[in-house]
Protein backbone atom coordinates (compact mmCIF):
# COMPACT_ATOMS: atom_id res chain seq x y z
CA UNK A 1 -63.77 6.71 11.91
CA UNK A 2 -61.44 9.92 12.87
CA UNK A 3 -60.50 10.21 16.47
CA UNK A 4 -59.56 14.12 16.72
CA UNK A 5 -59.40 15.20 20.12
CA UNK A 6 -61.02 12.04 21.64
CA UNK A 7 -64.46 14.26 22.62
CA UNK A 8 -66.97 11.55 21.06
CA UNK A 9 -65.56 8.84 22.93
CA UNK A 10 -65.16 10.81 26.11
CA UNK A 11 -68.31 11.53 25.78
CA UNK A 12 -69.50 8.13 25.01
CA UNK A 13 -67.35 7.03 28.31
CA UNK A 14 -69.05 9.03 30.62
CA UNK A 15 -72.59 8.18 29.58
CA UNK A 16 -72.54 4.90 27.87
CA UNK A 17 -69.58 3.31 30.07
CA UNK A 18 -70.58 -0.44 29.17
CA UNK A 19 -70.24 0.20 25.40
CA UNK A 20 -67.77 -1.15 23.47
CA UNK A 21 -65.96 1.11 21.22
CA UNK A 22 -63.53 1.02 18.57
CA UNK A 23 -61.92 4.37 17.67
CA UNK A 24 -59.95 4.11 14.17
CA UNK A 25 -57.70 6.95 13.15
CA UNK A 26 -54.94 7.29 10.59
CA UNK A 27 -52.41 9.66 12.03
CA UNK A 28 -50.94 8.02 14.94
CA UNK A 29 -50.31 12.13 16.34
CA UNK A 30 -53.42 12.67 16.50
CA UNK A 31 -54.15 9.56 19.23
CA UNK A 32 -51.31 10.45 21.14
CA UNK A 33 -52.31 14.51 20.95
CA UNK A 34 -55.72 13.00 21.91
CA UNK A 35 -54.06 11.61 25.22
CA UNK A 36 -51.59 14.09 25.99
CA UNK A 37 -53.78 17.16 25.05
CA UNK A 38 -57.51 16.83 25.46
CA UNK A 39 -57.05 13.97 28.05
CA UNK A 40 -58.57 11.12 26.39
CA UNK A 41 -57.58 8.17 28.11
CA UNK A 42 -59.27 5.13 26.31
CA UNK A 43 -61.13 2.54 29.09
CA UNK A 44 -60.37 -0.87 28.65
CA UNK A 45 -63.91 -1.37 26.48
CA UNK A 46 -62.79 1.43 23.26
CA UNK A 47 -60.22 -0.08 21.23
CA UNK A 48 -58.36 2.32 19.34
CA UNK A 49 -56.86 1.26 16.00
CA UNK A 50 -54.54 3.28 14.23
CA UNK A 51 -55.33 2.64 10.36
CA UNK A 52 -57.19 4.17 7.68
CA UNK A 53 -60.90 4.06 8.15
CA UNK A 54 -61.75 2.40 4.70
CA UNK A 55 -58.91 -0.36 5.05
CA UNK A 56 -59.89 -0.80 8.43
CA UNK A 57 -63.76 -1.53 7.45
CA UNK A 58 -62.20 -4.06 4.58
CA UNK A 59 -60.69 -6.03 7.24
CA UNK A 60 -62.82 -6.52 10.01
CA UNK A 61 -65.50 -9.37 10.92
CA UNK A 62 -67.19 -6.97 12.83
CA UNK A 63 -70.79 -5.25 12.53
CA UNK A 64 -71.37 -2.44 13.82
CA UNK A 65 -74.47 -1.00 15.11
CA UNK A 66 -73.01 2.27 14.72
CA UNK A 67 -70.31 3.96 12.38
CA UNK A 68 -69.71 7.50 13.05
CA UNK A 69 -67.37 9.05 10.08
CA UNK A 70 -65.75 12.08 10.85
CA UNK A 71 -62.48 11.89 9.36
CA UNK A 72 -60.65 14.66 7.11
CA UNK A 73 -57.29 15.67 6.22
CA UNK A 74 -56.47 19.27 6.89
CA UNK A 75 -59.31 21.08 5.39
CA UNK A 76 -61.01 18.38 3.10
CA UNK A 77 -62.61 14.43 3.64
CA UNK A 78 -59.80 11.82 2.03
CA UNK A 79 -61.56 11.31 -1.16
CA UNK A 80 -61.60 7.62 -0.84
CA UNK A 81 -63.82 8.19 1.89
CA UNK A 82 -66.15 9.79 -0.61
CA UNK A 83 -67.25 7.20 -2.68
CA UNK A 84 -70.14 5.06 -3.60
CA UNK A 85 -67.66 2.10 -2.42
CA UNK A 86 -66.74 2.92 0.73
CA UNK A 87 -70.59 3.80 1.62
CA UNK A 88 -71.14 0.34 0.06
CA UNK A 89 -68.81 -0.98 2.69
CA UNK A 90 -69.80 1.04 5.57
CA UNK A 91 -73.33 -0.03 4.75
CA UNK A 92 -72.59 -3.81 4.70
């Protein structure tokens, strides 16, 4: 949850390149800045979704084995991603 730059999955690309990945970010900019700048260009296995993290969670079937959060907004973590709730549902 929070793309930035794209170095994670990059990273997780190079090393892990059978993984399957799914990259959810909020602010559309930031994929295409992710692309265009830091030359993230997502393989056919990483899914990027472009939706807030915690509505994103709500709404998927999946399970993870893995949830990475690193997500903020400016200089501070959306406070909705704070909560006893949302760990709830990142836990589940």
């Amino acid at each position: 949850l929070g793309h930035g730059g794209g170095s994670l999955a990059k990273w997780l690309a190079r090393y892990h390149p059978a993984l399957e990945l799914d990259v959810v970010e909020f602010d559309p900019v930031v994929v295409r800045m992710a692309e265009a700048y830091f030359g993230y260009r997502p393989p056919a296995n990483h899914h990027v979704f472009v939706k807030d993290g915690r509505a994103f969670l709500n709404a998927t079937g999946h399970v993870y084995d893995v949830i990475w959060i690193d997500a903020f907004a400016r200089h501070m973590i959306p406070f909705h991603l704070t909560t006893a709730e949302f760990f709830e549902t990142v836990r589940a």
